[in-house]
Protein backbone atom coordinates (compact mmCIF):
# COMPACT_ATOMS: atom_id res chain seq x y z
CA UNK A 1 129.25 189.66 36.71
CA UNK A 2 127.48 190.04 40.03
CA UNK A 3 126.45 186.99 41.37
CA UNK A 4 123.39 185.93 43.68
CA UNK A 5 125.74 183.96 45.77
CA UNK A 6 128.94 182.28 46.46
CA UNK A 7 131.48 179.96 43.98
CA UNK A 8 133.36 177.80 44.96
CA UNK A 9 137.23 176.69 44.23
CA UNK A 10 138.26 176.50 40.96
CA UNK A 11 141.53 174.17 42.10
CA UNK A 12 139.02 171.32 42.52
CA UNK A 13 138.11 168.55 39.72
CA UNK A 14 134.42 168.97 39.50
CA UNK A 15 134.13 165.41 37.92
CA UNK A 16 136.24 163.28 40.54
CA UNK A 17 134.41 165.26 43.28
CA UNK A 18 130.92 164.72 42.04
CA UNK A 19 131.79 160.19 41.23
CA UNK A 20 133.16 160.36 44.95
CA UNK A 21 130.74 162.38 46.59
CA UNK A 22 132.93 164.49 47.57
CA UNK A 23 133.51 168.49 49.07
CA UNK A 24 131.47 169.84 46.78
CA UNK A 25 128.89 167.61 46.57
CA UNK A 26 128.37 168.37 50.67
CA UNK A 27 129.22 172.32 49.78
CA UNK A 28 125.72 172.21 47.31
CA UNK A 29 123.83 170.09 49.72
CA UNK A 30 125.32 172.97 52.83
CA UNK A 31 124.19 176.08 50.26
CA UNK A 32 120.70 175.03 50.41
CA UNK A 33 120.30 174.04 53.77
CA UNK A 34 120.05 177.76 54.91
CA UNK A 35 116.51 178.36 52.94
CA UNK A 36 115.01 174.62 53.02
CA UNK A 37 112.95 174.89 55.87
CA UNK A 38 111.39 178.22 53.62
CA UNK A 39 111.14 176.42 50.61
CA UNK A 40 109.26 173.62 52.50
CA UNK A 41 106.79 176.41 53.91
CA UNK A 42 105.96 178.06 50.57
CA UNK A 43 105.20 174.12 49.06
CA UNK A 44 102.99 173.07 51.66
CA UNK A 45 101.04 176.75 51.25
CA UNK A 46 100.95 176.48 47.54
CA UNK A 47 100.01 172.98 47.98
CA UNK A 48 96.76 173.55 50.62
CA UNK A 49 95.56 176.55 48.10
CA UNK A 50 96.07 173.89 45.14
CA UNK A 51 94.36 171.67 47.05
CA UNK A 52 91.37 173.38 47.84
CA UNK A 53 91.03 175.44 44.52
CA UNK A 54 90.52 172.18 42.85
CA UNK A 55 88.52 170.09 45.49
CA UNK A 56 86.04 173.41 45.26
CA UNK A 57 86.21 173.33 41.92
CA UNK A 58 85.37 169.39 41.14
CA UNK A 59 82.76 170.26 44.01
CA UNK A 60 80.69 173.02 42.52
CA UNK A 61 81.87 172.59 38.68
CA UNK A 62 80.46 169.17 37.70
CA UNK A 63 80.08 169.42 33.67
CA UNK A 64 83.15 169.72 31.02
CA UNK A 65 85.38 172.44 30.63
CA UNK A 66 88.55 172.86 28.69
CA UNK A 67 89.17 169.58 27.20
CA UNK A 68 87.30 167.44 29.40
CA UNK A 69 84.98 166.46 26.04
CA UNK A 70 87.74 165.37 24.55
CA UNK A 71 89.71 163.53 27.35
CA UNK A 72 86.35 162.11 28.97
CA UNK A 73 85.64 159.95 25.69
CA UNK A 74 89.29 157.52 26.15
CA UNK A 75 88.66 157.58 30.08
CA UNK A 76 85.07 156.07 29.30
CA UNK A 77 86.74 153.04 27.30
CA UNK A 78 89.34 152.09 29.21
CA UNK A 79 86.70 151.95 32.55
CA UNK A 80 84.55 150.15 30.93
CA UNK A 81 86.74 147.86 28.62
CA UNK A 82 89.40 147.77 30.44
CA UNK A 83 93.02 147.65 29.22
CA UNK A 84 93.41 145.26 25.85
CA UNK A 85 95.14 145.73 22.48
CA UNK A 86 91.76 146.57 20.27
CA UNK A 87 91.31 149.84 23.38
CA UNK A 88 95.05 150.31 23.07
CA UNK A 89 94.17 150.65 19.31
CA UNK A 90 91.31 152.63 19.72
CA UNK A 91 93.02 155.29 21.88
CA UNK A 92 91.49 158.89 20.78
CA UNK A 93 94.31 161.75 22.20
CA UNK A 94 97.63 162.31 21.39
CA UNK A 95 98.84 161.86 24.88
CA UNK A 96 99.37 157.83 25.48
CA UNK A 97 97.33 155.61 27.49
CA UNK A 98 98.53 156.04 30.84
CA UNK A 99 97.00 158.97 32.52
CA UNK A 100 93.75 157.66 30.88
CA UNK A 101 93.90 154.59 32.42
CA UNK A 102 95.12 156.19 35.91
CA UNK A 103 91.70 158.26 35.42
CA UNK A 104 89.58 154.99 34.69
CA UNK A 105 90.89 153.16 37.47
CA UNK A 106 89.30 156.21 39.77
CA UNK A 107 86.09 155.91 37.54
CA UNK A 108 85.50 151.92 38.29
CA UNK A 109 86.45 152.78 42.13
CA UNK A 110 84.68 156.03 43.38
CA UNK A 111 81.23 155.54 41.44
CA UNK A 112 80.19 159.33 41.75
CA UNK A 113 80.05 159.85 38.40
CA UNK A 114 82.21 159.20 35.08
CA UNK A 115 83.72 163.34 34.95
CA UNK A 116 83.94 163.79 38.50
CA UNK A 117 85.69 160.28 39.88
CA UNK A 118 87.91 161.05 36.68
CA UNK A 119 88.75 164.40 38.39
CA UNK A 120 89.18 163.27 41.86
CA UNK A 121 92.02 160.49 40.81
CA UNK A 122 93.63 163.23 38.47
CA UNK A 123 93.75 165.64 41.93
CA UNK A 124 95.18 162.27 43.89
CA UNK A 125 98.04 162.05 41.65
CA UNK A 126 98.85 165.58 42.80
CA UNK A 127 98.39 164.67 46.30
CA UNK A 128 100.55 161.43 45.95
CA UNK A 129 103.46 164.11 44.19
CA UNK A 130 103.26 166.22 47.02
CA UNK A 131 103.29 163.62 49.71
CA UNK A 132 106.24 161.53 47.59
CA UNK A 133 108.56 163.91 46.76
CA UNK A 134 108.27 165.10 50.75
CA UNK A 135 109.21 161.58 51.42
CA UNK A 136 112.23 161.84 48.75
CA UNK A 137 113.17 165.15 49.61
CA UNK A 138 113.33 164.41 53.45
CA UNK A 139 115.66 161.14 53.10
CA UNK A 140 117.56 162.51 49.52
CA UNK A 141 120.86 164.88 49.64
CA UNK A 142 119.37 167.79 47.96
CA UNK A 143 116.11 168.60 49.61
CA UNK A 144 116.01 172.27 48.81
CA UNK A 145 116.18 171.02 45.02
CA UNK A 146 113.68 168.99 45.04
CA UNK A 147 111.53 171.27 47.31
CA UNK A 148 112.22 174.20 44.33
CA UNK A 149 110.81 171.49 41.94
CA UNK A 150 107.56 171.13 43.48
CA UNK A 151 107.25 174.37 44.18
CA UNK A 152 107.50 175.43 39.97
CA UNK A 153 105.45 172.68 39.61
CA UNK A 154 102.51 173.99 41.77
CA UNK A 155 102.71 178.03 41.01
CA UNK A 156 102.58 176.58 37.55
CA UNK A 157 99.92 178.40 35.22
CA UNK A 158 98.38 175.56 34.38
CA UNK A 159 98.93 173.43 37.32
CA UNK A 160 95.66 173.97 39.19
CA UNK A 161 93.52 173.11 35.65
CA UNK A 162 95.52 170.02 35.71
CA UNK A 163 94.79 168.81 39.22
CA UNK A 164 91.40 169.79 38.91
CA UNK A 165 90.21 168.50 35.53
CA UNK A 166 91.05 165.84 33.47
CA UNK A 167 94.16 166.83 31.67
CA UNK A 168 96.79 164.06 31.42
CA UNK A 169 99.51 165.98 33.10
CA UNK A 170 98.98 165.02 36.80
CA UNK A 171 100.11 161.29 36.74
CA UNK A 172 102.76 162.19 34.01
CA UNK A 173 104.27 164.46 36.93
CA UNK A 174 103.86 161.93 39.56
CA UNK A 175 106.05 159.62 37.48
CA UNK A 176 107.89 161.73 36.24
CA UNK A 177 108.88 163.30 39.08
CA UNK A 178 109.23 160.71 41.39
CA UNK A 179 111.17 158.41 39.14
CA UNK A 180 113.80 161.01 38.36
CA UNK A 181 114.38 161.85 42.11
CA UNK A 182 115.04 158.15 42.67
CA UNK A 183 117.16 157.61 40.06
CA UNK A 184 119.15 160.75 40.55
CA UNK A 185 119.48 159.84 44.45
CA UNK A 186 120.68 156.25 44.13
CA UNK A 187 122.54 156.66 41.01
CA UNK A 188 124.52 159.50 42.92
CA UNK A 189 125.44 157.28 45.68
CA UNK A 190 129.19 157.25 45.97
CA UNK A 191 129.41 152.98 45.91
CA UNK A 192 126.63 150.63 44.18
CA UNK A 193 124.60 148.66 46.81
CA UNK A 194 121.84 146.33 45.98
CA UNK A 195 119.16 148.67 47.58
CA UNK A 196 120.35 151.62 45.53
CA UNK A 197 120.77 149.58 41.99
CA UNK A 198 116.95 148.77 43.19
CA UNK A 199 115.79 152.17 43.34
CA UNK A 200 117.35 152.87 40.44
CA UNK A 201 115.74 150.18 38.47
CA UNK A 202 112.05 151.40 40.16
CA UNK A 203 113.01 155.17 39.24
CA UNK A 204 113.94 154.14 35.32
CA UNK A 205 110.46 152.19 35.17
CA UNK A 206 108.52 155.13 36.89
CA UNK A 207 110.03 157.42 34.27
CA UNK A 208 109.09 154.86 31.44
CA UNK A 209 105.37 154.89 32.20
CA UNK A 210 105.63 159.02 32.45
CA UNK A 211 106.91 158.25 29.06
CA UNK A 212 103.68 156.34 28.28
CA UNK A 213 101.42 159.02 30.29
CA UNK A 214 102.68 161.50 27.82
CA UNK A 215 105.25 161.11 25.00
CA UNK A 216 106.96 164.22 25.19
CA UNK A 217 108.60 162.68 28.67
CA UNK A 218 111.36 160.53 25.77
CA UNK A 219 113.33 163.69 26.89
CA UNK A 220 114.35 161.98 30.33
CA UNK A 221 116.06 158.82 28.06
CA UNK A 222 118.58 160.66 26.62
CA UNK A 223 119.23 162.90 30.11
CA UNK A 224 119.56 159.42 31.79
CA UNK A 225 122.16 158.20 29.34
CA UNK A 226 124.48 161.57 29.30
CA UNK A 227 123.87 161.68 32.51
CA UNK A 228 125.04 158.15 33.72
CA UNK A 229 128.00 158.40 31.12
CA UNK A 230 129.09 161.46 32.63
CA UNK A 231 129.25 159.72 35.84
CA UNK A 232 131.68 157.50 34.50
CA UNK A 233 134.55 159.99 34.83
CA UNK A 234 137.03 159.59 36.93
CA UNK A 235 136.21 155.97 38.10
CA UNK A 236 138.02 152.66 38.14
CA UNK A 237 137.49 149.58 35.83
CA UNK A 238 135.46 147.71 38.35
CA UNK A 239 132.89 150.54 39.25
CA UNK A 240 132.77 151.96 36.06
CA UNK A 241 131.89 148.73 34.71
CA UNK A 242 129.21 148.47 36.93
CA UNK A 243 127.29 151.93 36.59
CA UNK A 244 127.80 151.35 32.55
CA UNK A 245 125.36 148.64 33.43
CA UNK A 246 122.99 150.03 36.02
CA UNK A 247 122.85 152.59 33.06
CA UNK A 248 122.13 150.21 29.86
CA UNK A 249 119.57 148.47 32.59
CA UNK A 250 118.21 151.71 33.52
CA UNK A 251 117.17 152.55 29.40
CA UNK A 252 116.22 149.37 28.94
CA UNK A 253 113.93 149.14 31.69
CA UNK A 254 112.31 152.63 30.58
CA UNK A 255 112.07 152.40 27.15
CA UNK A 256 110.37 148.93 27.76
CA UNK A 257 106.57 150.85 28.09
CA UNK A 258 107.68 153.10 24.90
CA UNK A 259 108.50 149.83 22.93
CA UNK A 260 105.37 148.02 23.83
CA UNK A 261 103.48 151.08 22.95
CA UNK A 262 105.11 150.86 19.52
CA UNK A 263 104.69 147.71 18.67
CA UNK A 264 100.85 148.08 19.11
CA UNK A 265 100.61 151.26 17.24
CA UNK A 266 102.73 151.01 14.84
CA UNK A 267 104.20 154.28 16.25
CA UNK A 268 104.45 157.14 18.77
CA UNK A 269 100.85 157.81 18.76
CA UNK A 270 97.54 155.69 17.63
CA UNK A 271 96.55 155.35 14.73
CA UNK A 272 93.86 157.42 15.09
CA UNK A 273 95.66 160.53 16.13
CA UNK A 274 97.85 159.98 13.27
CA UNK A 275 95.85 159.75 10.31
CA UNK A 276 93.54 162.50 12.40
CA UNK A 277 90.36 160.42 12.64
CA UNK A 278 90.19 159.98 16.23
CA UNK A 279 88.91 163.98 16.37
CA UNK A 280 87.96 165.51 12.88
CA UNK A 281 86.38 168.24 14.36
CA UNK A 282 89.79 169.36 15.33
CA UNK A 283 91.64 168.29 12.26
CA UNK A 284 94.43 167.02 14.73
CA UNK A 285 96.85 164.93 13.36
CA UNK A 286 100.12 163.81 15.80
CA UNK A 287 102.85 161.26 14.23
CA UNK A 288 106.74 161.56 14.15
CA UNK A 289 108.18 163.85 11.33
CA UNK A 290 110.38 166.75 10.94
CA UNK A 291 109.15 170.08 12.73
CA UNK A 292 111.64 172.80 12.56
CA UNK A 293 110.50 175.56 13.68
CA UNK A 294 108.65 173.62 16.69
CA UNK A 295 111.85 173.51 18.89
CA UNK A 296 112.13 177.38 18.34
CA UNK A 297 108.57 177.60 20.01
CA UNK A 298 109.64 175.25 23.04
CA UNK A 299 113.33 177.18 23.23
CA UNK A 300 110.99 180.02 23.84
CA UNK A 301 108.45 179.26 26.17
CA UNK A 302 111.45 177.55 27.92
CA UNK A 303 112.93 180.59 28.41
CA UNK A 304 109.78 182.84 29.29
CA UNK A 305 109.13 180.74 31.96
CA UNK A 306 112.73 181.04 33.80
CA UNK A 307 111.74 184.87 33.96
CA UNK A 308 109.31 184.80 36.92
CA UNK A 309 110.94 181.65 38.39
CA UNK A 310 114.25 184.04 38.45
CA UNK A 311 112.91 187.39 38.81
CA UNK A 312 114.33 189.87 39.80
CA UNK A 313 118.17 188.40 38.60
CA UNK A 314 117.72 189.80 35.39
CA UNK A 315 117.77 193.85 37.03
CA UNK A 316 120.65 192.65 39.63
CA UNK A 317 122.88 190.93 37.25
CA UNK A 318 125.99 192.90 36.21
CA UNK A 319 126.99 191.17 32.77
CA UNK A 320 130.68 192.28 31.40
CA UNK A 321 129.17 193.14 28.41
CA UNK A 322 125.76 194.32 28.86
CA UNK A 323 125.27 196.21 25.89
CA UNK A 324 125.98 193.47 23.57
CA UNK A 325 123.52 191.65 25.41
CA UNK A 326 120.89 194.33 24.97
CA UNK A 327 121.16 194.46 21.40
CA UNK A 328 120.87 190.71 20.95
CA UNK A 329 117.53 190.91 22.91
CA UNK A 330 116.55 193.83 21.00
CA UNK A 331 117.12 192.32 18.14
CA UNK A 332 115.57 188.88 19.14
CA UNK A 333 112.54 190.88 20.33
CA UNK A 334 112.03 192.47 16.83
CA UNK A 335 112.16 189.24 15.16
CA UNK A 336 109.62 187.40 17.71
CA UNK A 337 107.24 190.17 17.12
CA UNK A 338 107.57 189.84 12.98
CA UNK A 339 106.98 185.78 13.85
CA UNK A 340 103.97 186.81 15.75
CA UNK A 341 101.35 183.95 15.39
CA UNK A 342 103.59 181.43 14.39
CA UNK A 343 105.39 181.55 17.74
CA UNK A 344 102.91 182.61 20.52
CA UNK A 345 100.78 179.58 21.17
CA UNK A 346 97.47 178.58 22.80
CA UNK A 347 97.90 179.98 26.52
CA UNK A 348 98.18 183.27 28.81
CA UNK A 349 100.31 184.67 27.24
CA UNK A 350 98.53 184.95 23.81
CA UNK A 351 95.98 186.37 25.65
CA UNK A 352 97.99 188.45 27.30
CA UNK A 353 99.08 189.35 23.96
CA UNK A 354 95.93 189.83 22.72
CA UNK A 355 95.00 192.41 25.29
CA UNK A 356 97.30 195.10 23.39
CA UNK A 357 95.82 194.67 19.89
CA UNK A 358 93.20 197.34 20.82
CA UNK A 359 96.26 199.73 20.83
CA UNK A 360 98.36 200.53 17.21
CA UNK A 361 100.92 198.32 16.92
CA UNK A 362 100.34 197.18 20.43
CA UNK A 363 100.32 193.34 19.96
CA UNK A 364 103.85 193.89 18.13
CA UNK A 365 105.01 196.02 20.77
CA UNK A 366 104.25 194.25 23.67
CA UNK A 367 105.49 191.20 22.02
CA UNK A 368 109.36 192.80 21.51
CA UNK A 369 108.93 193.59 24.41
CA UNK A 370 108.35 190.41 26.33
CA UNK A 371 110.34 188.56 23.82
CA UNK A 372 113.33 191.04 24.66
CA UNK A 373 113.08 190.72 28.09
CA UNK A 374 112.96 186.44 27.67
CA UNK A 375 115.84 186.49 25.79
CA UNK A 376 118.27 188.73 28.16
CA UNK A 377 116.92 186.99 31.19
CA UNK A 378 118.17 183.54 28.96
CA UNK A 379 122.06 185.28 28.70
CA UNK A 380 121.91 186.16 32.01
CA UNK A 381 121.08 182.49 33.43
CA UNK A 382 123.20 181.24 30.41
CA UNK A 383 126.31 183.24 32.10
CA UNK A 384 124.88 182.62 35.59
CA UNK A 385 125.25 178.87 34.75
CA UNK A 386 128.51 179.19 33.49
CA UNK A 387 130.29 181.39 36.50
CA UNK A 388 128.38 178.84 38.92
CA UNK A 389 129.35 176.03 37.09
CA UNK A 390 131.38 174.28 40.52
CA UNK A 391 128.16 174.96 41.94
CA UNK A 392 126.04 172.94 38.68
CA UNK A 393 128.05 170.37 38.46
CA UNK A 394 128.53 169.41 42.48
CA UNK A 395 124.23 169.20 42.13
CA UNK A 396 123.22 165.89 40.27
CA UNK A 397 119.21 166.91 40.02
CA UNK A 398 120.82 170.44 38.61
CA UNK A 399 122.83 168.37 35.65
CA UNK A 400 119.94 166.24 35.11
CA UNK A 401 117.68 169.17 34.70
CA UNK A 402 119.45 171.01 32.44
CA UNK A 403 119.78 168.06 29.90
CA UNK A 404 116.16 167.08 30.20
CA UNK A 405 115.27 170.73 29.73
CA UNK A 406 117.52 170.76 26.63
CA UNK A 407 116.20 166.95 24.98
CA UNK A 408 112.61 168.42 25.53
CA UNK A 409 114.06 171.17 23.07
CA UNK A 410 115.32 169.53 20.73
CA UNK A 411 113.16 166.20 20.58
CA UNK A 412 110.35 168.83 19.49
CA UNK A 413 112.25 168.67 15.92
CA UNK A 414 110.30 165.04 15.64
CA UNK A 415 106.99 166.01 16.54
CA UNK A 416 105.14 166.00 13.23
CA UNK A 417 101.76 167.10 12.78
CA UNK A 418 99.61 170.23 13.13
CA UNK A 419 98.89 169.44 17.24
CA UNK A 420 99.58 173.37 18.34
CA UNK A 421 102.71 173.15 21.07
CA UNK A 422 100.23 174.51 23.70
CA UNK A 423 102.06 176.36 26.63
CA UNK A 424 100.75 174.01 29.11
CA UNK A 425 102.50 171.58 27.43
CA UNK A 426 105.50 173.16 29.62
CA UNK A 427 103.95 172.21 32.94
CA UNK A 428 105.65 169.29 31.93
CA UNK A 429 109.59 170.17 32.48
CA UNK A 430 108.21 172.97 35.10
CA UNK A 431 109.87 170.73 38.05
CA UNK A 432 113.33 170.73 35.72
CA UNK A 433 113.20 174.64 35.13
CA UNK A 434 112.57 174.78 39.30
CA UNK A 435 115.48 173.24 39.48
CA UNK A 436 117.73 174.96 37.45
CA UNK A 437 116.56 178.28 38.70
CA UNK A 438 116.63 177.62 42.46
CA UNK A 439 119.75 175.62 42.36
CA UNK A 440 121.24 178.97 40.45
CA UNK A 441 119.19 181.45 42.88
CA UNK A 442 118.43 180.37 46.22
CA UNK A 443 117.58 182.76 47.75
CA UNK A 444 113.65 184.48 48.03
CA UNK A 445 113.73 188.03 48.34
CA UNK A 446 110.34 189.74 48.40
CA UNK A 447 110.84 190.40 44.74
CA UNK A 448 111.03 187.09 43.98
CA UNK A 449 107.70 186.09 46.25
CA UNK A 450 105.96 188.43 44.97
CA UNK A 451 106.52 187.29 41.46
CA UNK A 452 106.18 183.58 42.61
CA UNK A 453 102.84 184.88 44.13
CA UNK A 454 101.43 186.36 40.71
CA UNK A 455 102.21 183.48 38.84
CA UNK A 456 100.63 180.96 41.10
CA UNK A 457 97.70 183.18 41.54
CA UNK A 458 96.90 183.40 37.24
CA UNK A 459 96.50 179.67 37.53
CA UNK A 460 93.66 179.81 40.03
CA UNK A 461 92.30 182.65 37.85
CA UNK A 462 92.71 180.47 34.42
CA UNK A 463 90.68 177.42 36.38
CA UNK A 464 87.84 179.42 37.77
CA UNK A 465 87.53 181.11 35.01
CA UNK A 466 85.89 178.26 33.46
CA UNK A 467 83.68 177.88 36.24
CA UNK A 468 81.80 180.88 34.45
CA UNK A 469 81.52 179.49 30.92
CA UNK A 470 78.36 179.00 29.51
């Protein structure tokens, strides 16, 4: 198999290394130095174009597209009744409170307007990501990592709609986002020093009210536990003692949001969304339960996402057995095409879908196809991930990405209810899949811009195209 760079020693202990901060740890941080100062160029440019797509839009745009109806109605209750159990209780949208109340904190301060100062604090969230994980990034070990996960973040399909309406997803990032990189930093630090147990305790709570901006962000729990307990290897009695417990203070400070929410709901979601009063015109109805097919859907749109982020690796790739690999694609392909509506979900790519049902067959063509094409791209970072595994596991944000990738997965198993798993809904581990893919790939051809370029430049089509509604 052909790789897109370098591996490193297998003689080494990837484990001891990583605990010590050792070789390999400075090897990852040396790979990426080479195309950081590029990586840094195409975020601030994807950034400005972000920027002033969605200041234009909020400009010229003022009345409620996409979901704004919906979202507008919890924003309106928490500015104007503030934050209190009976609003807690009264909460409309699946989502949980926190990007509501982000949005009616920039209601009660700007005064332009209830949709527009609702917009304008979603779009400062952005700007706060941006300028934070520049901060992070410039100070961290792993700058080119973090630079790759604002940069998925932003070419995102669905990351200009976010930052430019009122969609929760903006201060669910900034959390997010933030908190991870400053846990991951200071829980990577080779000795424990009261300004780095700190940090860590600020990045757990950061990533517990993501958790409370939007539920599906439980993913980052688990990651944090297999992640600290994998940290443990290789240490002695003393330090090891001591991470075990930055680690059970880390959870416990996270979860603490989660719990609270809980105990006022009664559950994951209000009672409203549960027993589907809150919108009846919609039928929704969001509550814990067994979904298993759902984490098929995520596995999915997990994977079709990787494709652009690691184009063109899946035509440069020689795999040892590439015709074994074909024929599980093919195969896969057939069988995504027979699932057909079940698995393609709200999003682009059902309409992109859709454009091919004027041909015969050509919705269940095109479908194979892309599904195909998903699923060999997936063995080929699947093998990619295994030859560069000295290279994975010397890169803490790469470990911590691939677990919170994989709890996202698999937590969708609990997500009862008939809520559709919308493919925006991925804008949420975007930043994780960044990761993984530039920490595998560094390098940007003009292959690779160009499809980094077409997939930035949809999501400014799929926001103006609401400008035109009527």
């Amino acid at each position: 198999m052909t790789e897109a760079s370098g591996t490193l020693p297998d003689s080494l202990s990837m484990v001891d290394t990583l605990a010590a901060g050792g070789p390999q740890v400075r090897d990852c941080q040396i790979a990426g130095q080479s195309w950081t100062r590029r990586y840094l160029s195409l975020v601030s440019i994807a950034f400005a174009l972000n920027l002033l797509s969605a200041a234009l839009f909020i400009g010229f745009v003022n009345r409620p597209v996409f979901d704004d109806n919906y979202n507008v109605s919890d924003v309106q209750t928490y500015a104007h009744k503030g934050l209190s159990v009976a609003t807690v209780l009264s909460h409309r949208n699946p989502p949980g409170p926190t990007s509501f109340l982000w949005m009616a904190a920039g209601v009660r301060l700007l005064g332009e307007g209830e949709l527009r100062d609702a917009r304008i604090a979603n779009l400062i969230s952005w700007v706060l990501l941006f300028v934070g994980i520049l901060f992070g990034a410039r100070y961290g070990s792993f700058p080119q990592v973090w630079y790759g996960a604002l940069l998925a973040a932003l070419i995102f399909p669905h990351s200009v709609m976010a930052a430019a309406t009122t969609l929760t997803e903006g201060p669910a990032l900034l959390f997010a986002i933030l908190g991870t990189l400053a846990w991951i930093e200071s829980a990577s630090c080779p000795t424990v020093t009261a300004s780095s147990f700190l940090l860590q305790m600020l990045g757990a709570f950061s990533m517990g009210i993501a958790v409370s901006c939007r539920q599906y962000y439980l993913a980052l729990l688990p990651a944090v536990a297999l992640f600290g307990l994998f940290r443990l290897r290789g240490l002695g009695s003393k330090e090891r003692f001591v991470r075990l417990l930055g680690i059970i203070l880390s959870l416990s400070v996270a979860s603490a949001p989660l719990i609270l929410l809980i105990v006022i709901w009664g559950g994951v979601t209000s009672p409203g969304v549960a027993t589907g009063l809150s919108h009846q015109e919609l039928g929704w109805r969001a509550y814990a339960g067994l979904n298993v097919f759902r984490p098929i859907v995520a596995g999915f749109y997990s994977c079709f996402y990787l494709v652009p982020l690691t184009f063109p690796v899946v035509w440069r790739v020689r795999l040892p057995f590439r015709w074994l690999a074909f024929l599980a694609a093919s195969i896969s392909g057939v069988v995504a095409a027979c699932l057909g509506p079940s698995l393609i979900q709200p999003g682009p790519l059902r309409a992109l879908i859709g454009l091919a049902s004027r041909l015969p067959a050509g919705k269940f063509l095109l479908l194979a196809c892309v599904a195909a094409l998903t699923v060999y791209n997936a063995i080929v970072i699947g093998l990619l991930v295994w030859q560069k595994r000295h290279t994975v596991l010397s890169c803490p944000p790469a470990i911590f990405a691939l677990l919170t990738v994989a709890f996202f997965i698999v937590e969708q198993l609990g997500v009862g209810g008939n809520v559709p798993l919308y493919d925006r809904y991925l804008l949420q581990i975007a930043p994780f899949l960044g990761i993984i893919a530039f920490t595998l790939i560094p390098r940007l051809g003009f292959s690779r811009l160009l499809a980094l370029g077409v997939m930035d430049a949809v999501a400014h089509v799929i926001l103006w195209g609401h400008a035109f509604e009527r």
